[in-house]
Protein backbone atom coordinates (compact mmCIF):
# COMPACT_ATOMS: atom_id res chain seq x y z
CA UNK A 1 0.00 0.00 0.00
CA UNK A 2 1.35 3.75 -0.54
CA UNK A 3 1.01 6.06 1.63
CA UNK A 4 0.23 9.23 0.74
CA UNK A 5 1.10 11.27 3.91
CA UNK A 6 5.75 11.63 4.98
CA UNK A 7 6.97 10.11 7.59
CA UNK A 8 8.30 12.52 9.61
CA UNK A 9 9.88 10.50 12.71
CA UNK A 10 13.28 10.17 12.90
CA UNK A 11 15.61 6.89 11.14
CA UNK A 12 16.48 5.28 14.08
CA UNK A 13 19.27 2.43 13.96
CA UNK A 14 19.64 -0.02 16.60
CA UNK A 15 20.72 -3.78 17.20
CA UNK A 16 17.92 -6.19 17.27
CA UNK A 17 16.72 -9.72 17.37
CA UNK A 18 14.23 -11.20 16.05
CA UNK A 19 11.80 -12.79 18.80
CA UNK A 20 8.79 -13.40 16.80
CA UNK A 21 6.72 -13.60 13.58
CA UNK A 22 3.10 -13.70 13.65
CA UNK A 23 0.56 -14.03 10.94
CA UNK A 24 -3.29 -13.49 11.53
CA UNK A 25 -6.62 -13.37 9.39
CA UNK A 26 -7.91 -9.74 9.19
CA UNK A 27 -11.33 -8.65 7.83
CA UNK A 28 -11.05 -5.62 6.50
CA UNK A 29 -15.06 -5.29 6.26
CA UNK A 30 -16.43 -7.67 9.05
CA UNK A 31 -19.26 -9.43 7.78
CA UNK A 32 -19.00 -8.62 3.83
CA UNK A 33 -15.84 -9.99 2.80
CA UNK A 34 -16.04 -13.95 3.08
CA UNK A 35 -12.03 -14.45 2.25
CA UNK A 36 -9.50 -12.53 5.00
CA UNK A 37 -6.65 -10.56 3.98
CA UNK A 38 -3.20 -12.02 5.88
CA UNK A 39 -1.48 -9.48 7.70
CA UNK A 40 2.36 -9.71 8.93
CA UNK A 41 4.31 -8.79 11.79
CA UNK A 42 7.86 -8.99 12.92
CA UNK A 43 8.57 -8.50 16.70
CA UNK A 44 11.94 -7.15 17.93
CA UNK A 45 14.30 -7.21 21.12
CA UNK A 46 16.41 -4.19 21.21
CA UNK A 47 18.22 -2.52 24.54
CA UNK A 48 15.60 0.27 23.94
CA UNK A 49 12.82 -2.49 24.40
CA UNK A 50 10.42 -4.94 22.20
CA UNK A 51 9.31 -3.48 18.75
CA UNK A 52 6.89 -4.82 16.06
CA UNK A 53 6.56 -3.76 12.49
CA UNK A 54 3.61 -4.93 9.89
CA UNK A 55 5.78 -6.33 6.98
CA UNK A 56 5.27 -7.75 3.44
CA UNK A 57 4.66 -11.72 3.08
CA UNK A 58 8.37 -11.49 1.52
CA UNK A 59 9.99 -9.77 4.41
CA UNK A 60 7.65 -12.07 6.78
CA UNK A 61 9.39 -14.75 4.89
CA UNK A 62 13.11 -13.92 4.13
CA UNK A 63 13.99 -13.99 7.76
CA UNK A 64 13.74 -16.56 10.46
CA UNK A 65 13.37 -16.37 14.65
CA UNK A 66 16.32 -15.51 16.16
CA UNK A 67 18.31 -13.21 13.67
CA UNK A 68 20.27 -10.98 14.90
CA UNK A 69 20.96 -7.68 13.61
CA UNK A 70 21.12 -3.97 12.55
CA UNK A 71 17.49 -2.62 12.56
CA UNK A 72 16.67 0.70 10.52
CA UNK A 73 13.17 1.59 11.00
CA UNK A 74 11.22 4.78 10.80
CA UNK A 75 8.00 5.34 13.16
CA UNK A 76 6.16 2.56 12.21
CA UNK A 77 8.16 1.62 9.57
CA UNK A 78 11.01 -0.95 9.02
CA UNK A 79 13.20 0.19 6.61
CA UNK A 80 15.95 -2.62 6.86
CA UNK A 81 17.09 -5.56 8.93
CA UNK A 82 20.33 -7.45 8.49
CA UNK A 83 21.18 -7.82 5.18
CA UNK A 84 17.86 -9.55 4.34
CA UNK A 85 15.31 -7.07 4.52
CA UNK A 86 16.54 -4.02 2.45
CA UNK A 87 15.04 -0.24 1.67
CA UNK A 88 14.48 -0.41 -1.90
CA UNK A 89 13.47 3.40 -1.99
């Protein structure tokens, strides 16, 4: 999805590790739409505490529990981690 609004947080980078991936069903329209959308989230450990980003089914799937390294993200936002999830901006 594009957004349509800039991100003005600051680019933060930290060391992280990956702790968790979660997938879940999400109706976008309860009720009307009989097939969910997948929606998918990478959770975090860094010394500044536990993050989560909403990622792609590719970046959901390029890296595994328990990866360690640099994170780059942006608000909401990742932006990079390791060298498996890239900013192709």
């Amino acid at each position: 999805m594009k957004r349509f609004t800039e991100n003005k947080h600051e680019r933060k980078i930290i060391s992280a590790k990956l702790i968790e991936k979660k997938a879940a069903d999400y109706f976008s329209i309860p009720g009307k739409i009989p097939t969910p959308e997948q929606l998918y989230e990478l959770v975090f450990e860094t010394a500044e505490g536990i993050f989560s980003f909403e990622v792609s089914v590719f970046e959901y799937n390029i890296v595994e529990k328990g990866m360690e390294g640099t994170l780059v993200y942006q608000g909401c936002k990742l932006i990079s981690f390791a060298d498996r999830i890239k900013d192709v901006h």
